[in-house]
PDB file of N, CA and C in Angstrom:
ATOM      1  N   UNK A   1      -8.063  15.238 -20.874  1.00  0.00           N
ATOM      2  CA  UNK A   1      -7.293  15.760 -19.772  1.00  0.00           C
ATOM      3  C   UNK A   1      -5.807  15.601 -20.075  1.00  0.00           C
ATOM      4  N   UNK A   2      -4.985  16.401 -19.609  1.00  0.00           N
ATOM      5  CA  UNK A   2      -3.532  16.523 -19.721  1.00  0.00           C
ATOM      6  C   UNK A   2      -2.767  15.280 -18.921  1.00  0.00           C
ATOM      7  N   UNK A   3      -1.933  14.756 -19.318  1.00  0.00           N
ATOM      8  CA  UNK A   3      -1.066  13.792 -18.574  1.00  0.00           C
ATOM      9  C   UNK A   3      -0.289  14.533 -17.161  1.00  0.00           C
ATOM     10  N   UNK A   4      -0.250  15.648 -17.187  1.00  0.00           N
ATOM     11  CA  UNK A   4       0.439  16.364 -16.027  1.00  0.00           C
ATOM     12  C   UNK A   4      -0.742  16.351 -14.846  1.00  0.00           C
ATOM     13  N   UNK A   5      -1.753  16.450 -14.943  1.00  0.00           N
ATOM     14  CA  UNK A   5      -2.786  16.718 -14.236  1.00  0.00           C
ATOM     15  C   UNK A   5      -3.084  15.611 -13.590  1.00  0.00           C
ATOM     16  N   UNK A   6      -3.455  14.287 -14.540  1.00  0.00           N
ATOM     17  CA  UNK A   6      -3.722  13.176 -14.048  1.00  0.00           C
ATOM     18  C   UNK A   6      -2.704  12.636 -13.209  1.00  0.00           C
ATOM     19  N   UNK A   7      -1.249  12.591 -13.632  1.00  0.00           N
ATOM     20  CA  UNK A   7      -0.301  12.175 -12.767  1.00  0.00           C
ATOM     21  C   UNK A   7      -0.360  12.862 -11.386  1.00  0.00           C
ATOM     22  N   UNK A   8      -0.517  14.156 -11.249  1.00  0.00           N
ATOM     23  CA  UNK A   8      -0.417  15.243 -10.317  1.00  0.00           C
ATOM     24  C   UNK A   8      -1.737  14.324  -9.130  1.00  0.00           C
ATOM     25  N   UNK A   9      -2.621  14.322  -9.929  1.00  0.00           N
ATOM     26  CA  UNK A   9      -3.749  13.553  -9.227  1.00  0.00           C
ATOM     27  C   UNK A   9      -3.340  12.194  -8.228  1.00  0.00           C
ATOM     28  N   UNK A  10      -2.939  11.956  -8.818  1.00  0.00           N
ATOM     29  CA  UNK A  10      -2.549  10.033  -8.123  1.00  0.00           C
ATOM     30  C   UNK A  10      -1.178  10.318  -7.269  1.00  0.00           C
ATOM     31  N   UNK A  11      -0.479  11.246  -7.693  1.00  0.00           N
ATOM     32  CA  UNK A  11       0.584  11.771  -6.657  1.00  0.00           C
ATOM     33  C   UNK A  11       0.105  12.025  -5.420  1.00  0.00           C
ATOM     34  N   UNK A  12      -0.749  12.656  -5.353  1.00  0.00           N
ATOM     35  CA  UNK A  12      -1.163  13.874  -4.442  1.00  0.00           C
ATOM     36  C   UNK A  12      -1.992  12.317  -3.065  1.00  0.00           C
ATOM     37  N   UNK A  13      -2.553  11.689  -4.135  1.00  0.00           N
ATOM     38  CA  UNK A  13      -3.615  10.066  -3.455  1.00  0.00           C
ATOM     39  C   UNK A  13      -2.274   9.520  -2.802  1.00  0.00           C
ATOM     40  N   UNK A  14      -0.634   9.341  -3.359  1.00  0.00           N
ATOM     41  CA  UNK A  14       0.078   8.788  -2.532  1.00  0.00           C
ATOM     42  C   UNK A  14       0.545   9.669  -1.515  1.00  0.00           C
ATOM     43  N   UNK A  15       0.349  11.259  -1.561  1.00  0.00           N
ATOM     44  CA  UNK A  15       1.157  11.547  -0.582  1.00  0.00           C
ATOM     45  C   UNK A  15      -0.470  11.427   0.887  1.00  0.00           C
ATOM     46  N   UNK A  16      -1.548  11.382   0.295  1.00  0.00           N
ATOM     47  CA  UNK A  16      -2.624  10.815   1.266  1.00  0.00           C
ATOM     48  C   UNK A  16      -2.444   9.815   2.183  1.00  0.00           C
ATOM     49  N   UNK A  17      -1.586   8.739   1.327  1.00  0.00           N
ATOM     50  CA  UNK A  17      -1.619   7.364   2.039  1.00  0.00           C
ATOM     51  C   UNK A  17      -0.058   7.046   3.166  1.00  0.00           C
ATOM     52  N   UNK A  18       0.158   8.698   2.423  1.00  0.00           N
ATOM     53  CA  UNK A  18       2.021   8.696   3.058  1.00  0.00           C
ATOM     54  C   UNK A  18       1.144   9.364   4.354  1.00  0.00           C
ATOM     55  N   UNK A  19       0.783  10.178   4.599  1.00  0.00           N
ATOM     56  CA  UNK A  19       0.315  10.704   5.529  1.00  0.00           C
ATOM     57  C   UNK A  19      -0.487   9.996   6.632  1.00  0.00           C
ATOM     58  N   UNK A  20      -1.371   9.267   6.157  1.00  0.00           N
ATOM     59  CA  UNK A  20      -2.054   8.134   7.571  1.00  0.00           C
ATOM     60  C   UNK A  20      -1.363   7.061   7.539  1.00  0.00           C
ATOM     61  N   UNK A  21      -0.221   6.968   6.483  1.00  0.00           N
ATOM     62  CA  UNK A  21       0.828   5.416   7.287  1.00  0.00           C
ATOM     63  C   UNK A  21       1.373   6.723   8.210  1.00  0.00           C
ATOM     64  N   UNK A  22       1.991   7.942   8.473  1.00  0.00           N
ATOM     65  CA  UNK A  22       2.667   8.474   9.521  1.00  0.00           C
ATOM     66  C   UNK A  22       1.515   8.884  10.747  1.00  0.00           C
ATOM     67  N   UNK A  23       0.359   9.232  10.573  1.00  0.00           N
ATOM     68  CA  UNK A  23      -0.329   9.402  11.372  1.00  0.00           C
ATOM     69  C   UNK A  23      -1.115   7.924  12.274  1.00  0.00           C
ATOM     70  N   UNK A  24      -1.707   7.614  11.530  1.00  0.00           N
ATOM     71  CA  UNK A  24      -2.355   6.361  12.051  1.00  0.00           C
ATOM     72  C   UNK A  24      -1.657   4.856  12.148  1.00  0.00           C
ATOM     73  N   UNK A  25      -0.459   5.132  12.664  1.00  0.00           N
ATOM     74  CA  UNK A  25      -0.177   3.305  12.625  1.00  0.00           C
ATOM     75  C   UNK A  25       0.191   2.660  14.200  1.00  0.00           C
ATOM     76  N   UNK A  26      -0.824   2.695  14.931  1.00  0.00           N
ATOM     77  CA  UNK A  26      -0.981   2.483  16.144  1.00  0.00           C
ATOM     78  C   UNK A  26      -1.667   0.583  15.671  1.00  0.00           C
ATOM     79  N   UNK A  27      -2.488   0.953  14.595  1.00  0.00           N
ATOM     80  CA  UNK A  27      -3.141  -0.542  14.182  1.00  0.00           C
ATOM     81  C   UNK A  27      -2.405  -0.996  13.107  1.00  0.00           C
ATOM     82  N   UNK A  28      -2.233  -2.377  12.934  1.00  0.00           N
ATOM     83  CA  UNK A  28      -1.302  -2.950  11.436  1.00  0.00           C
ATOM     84  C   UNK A  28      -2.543  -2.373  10.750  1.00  0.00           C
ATOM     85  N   UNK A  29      -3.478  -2.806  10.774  1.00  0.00           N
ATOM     86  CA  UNK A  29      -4.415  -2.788  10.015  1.00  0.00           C
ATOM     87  C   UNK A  29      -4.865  -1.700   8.896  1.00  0.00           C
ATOM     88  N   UNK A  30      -4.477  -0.629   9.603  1.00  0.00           N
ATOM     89  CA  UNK A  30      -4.360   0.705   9.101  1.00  0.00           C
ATOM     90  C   UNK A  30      -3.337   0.999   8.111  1.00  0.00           C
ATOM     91  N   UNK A  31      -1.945   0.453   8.859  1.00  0.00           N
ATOM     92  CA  UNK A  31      -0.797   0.521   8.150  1.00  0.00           C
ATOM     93  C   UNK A  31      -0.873  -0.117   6.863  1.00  0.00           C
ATOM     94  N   UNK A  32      -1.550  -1.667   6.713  1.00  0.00           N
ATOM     95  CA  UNK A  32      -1.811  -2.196   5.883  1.00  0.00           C
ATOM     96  C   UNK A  32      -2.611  -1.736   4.655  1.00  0.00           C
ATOM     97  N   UNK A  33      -3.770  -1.002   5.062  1.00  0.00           N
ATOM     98  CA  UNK A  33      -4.635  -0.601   4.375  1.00  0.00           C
ATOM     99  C   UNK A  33      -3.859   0.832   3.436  1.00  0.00           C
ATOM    100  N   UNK A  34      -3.325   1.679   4.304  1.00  0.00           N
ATOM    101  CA  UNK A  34      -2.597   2.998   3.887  1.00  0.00           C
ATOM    102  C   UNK A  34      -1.434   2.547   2.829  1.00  0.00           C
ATOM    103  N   UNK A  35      -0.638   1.444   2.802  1.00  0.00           N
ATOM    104  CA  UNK A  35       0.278   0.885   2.137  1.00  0.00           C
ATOM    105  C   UNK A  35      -0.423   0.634   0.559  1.00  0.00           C
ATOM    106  N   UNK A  36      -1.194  -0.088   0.834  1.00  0.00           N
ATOM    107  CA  UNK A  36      -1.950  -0.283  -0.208  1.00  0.00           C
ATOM    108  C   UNK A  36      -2.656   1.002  -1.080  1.00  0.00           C
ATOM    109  N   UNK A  37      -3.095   1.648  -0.524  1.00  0.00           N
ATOM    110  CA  UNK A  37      -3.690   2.807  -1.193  1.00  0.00           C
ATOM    111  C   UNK A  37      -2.536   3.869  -1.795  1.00  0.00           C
ATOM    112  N   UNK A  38      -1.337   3.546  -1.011  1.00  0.00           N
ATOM    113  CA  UNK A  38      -0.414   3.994  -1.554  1.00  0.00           C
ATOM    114  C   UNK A  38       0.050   3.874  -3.109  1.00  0.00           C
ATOM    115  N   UNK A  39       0.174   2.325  -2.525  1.00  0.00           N
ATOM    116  CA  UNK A  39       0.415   1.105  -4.198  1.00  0.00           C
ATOM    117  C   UNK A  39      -0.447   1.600  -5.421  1.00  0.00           C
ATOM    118  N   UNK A  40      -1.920   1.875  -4.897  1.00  0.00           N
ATOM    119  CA  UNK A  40      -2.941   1.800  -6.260  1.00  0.00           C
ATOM    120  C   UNK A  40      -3.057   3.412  -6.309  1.00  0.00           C
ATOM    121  N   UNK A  41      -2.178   4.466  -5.743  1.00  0.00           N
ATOM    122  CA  UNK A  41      -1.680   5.486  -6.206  1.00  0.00           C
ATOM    123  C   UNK A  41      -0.816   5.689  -7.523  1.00  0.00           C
ATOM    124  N   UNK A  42       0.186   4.869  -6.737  1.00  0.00           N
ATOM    125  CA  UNK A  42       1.091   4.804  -7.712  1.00  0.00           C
ATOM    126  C   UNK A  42       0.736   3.801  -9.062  1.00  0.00           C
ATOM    127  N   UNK A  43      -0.096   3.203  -8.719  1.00  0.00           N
ATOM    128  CA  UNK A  43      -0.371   2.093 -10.183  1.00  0.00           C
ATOM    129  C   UNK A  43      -0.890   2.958 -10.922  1.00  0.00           C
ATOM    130  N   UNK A  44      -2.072   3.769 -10.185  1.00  0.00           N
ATOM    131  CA  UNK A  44      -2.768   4.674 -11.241  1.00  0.00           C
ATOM    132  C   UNK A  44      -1.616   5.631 -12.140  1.00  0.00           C
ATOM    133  N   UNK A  45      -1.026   6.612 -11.267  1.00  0.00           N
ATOM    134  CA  UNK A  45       0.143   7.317 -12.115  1.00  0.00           C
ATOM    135  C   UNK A  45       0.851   6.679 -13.049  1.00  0.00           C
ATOM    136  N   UNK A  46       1.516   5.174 -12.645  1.00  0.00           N
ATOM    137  CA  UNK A  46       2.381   4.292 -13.618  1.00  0.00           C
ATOM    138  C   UNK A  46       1.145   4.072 -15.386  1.00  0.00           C
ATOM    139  N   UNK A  47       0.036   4.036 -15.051  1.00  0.00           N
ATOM    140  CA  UNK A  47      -0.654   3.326 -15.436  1.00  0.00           C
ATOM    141  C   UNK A  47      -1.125   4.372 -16.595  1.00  0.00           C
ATOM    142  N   UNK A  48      -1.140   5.619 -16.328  1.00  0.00           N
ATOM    143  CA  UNK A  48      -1.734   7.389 -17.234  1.00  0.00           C
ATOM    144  C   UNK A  48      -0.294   7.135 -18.092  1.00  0.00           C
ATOM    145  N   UNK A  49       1.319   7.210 -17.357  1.00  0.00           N
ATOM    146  CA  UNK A  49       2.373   7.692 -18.080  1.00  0.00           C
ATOM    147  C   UNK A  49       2.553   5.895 -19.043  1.00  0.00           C
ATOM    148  N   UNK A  50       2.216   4.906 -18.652  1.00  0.00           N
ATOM    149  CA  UNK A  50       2.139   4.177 -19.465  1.00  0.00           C
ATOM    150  C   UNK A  50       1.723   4.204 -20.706  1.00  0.00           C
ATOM    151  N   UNK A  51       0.271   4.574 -20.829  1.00  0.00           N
ATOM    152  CA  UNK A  51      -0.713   4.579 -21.353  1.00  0.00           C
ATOM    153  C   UNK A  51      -0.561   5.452 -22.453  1.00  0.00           C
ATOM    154  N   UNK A  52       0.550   6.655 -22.232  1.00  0.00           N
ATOM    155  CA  UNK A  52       0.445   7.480 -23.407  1.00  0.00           C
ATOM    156  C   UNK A  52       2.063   7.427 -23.925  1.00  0.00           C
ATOM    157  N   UNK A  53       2.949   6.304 -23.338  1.00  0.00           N
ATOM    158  CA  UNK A  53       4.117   6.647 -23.966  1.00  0.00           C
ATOM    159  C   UNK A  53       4.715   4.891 -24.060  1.00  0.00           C
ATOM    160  N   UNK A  54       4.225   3.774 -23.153  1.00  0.00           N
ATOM    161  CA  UNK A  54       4.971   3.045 -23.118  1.00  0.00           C
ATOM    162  C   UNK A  54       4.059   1.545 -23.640  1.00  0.00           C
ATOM    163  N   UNK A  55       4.226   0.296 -23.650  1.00  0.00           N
ATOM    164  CA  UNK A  55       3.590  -0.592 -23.444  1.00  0.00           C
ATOM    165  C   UNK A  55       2.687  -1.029 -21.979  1.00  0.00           C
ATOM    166  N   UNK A  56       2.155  -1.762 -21.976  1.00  0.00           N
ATOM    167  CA  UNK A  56       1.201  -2.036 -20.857  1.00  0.00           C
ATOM    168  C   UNK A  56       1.513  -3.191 -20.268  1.00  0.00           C
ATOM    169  N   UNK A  57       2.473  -3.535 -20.632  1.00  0.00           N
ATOM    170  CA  UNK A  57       2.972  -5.071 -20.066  1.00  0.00           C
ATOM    171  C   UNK A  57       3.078  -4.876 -18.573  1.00  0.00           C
ATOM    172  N   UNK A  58       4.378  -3.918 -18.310  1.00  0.00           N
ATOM    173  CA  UNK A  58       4.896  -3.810 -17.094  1.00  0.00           C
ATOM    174  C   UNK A  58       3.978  -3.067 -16.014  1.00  0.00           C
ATOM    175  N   UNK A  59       2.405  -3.054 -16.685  1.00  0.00           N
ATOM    176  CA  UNK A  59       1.633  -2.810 -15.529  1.00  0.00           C
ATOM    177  C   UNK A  59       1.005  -4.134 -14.918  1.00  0.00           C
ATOM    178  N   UNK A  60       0.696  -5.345 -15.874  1.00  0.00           N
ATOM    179  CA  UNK A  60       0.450  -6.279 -14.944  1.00  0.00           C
ATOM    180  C   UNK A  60       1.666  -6.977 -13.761  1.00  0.00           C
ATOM    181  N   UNK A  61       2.810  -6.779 -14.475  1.00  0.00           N
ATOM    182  CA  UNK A  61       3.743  -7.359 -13.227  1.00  0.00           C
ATOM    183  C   UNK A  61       3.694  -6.198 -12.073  1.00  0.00           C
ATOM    184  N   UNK A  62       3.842  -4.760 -12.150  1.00  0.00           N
ATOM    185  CA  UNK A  62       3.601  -3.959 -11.067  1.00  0.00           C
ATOM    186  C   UNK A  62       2.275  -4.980 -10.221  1.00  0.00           C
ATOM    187  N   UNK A  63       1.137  -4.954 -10.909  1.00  0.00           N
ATOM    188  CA  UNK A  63       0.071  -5.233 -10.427  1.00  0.00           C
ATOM    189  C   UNK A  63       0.051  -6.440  -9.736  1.00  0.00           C
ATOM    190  N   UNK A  64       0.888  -7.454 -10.227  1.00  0.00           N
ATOM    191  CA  UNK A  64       0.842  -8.727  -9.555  1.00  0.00           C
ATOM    192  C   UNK A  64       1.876  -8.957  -8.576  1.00  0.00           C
ATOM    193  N   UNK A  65       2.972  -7.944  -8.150  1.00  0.00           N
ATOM    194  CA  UNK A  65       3.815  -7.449  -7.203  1.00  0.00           C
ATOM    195  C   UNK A  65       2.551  -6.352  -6.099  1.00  0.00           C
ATOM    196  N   UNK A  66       2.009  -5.832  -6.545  1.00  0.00           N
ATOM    197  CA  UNK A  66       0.688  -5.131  -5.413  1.00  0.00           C
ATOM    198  C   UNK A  66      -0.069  -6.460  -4.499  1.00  0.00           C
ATOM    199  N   UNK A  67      -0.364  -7.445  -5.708  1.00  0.00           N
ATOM    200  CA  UNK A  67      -1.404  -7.726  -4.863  1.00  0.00           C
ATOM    201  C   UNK A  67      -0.432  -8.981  -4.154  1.00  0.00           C
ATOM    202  N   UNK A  68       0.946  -9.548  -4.424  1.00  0.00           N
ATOM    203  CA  UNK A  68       0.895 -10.573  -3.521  1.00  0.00           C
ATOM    204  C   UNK A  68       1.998  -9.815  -2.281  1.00  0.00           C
ATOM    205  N   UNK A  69       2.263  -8.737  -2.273  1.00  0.00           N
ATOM    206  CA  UNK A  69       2.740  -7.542  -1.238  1.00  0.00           C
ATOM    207  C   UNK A  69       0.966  -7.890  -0.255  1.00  0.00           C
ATOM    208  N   UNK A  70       0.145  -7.269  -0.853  1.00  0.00           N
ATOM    209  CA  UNK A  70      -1.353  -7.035   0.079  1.00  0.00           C
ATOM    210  C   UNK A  70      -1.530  -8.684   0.665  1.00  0.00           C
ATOM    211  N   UNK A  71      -1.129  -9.769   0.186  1.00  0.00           N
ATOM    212  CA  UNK A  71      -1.373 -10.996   0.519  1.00  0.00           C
ATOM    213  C   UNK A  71      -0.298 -11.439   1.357  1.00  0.00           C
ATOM    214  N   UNK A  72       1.159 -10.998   1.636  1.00  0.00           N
ATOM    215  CA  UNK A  72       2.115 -10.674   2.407  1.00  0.00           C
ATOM    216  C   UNK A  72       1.831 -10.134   3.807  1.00  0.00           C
ATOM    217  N   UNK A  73       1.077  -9.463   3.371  1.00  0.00           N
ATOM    218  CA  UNK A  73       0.945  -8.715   4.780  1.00  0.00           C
ATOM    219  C   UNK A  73      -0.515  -8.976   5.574  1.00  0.00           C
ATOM    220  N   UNK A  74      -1.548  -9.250   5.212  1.00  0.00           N
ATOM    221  CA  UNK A  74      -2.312  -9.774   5.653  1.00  0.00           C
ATOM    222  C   UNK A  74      -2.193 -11.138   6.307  1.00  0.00           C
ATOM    223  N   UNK A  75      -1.382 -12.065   5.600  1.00  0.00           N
ATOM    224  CA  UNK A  75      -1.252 -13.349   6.190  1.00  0.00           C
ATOM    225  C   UNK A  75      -0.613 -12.910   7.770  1.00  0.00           C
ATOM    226  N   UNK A  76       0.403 -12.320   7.591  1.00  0.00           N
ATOM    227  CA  UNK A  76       1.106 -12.100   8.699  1.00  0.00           C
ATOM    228  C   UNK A  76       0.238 -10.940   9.686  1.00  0.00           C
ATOM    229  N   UNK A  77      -0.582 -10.493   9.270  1.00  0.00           N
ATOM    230  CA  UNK A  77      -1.637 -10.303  10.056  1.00  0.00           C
ATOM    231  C   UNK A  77      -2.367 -11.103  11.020  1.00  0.00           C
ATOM    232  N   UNK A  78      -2.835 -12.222   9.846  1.00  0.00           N
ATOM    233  CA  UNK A  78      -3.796 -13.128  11.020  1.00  0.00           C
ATOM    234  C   UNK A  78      -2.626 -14.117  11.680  1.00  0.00           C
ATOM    235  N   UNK A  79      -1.115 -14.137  11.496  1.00  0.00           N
ATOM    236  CA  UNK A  79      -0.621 -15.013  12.263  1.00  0.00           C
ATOM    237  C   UNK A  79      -0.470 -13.859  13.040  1.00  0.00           C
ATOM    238  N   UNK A  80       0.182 -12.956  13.547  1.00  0.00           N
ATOM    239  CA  UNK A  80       0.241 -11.824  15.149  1.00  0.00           C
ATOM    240  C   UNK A  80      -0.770 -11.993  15.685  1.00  0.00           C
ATOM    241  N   UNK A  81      -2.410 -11.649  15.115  1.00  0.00           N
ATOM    242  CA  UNK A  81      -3.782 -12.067  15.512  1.00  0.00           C
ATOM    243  C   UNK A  81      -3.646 -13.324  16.602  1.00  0.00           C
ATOM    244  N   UNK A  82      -3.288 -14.136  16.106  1.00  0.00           N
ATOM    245  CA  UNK A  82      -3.530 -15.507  16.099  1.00  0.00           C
ATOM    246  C   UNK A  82      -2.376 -15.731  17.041  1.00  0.00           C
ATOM    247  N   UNK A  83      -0.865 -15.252  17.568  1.00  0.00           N
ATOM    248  CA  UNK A  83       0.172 -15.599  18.238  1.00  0.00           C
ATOM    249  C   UNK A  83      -0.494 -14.971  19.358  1.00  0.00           C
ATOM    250  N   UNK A  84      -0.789 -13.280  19.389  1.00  0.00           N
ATOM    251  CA  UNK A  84      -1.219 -12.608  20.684  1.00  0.00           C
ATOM    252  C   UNK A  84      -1.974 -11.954  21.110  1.00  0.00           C
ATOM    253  N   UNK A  85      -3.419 -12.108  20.086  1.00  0.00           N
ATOM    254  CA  UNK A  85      -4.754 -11.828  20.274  1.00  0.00           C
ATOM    255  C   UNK A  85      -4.820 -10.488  20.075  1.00  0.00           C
ATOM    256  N   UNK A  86      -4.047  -9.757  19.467  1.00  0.00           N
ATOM    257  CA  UNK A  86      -4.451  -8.372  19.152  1.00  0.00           C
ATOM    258  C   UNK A  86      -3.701  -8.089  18.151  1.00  0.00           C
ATOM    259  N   UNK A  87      -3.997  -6.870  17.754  1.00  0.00           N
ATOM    260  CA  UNK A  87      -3.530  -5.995  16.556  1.00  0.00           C
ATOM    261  C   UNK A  87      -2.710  -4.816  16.653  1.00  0.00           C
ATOM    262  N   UNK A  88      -2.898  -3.909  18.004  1.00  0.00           N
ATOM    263  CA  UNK A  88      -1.924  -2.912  18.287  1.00  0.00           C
ATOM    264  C   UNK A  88      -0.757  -2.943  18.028  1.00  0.00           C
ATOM    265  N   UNK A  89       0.117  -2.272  17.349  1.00  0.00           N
ATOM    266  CA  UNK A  89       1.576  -2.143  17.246  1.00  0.00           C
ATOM    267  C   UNK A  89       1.992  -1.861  18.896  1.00  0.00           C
ATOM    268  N   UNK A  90       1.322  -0.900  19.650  1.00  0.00           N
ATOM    269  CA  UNK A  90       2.131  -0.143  20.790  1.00  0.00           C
ATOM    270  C   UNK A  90       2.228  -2.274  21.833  1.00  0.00           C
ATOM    271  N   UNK A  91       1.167  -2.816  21.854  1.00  0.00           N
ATOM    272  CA  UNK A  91       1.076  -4.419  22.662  1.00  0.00           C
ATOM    273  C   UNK A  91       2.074  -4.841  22.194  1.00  0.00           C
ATOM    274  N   UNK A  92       2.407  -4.808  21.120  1.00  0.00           N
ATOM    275  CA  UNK A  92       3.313  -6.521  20.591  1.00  0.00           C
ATOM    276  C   UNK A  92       4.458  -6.050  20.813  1.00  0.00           C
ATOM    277  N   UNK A  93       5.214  -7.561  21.247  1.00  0.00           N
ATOM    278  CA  UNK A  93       6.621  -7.315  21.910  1.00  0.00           C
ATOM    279  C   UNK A  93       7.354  -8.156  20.982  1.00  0.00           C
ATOM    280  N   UNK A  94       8.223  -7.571  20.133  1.00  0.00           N
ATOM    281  CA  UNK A  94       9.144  -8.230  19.414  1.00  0.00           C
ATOM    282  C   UNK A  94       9.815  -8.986  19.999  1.00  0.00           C
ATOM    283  N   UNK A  95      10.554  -9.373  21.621  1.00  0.00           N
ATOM    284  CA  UNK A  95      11.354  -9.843  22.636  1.00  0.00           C
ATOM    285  C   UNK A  95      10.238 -10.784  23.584  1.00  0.00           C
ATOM    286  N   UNK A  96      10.042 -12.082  22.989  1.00  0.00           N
ATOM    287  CA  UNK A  96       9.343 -12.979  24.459  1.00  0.00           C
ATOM    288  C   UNK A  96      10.367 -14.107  24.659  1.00  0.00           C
ATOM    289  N   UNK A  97      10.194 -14.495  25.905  1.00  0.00           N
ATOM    290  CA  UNK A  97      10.529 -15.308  26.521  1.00  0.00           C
ATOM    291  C   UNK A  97      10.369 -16.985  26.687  1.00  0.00           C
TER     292      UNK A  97
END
């Protein structure tokens, strides 16, 4: 397969994940999940134009910047969970008293 194609491919997976972070982020959860699928969009693309022109080093640091981003945001997941018993973006009040 052509390098234009494959890249075109994993583009197309981030503009997927661009699309339900704008549609669906009523839940973190979603947001979280869409972020991510974003990420392993783009890893894949980084990962084809790597593969045929560069070293492979700078895909494990991408990769180990993905996953402690996904471990970033989950923690702070279960602490909102855990401060005000839900997950909705539209509930949580940045301003308490």
């Amino acid at each position: 397969m052509k390098l234009d194609f494959l890249i075109l491919i994993s583009l197309l997976g981030s503009f997927i994940g661009m699309k339900s972070f704008i549609f669906y982020h009523k839940h973190i959860l979603s947001v979280l999940l869409s972020l991510e699928f974003m990420m392993m969009s783009i890893y894949i693309s980084l990962f084809f134009y790597m593969l045929f022109y560069f070293d492979l080093y700078f895909m494990m640091i991408y990769l180990t910047l993905c996953v402690c981003e996904a471990v970033l945001g989950l923690s702070l997941l279960i602490m909102i969970i855990r401060s005000s018993g839900t997950e909705m973006h539209g509930v949580l009040s940045m301003i308490k008293c």
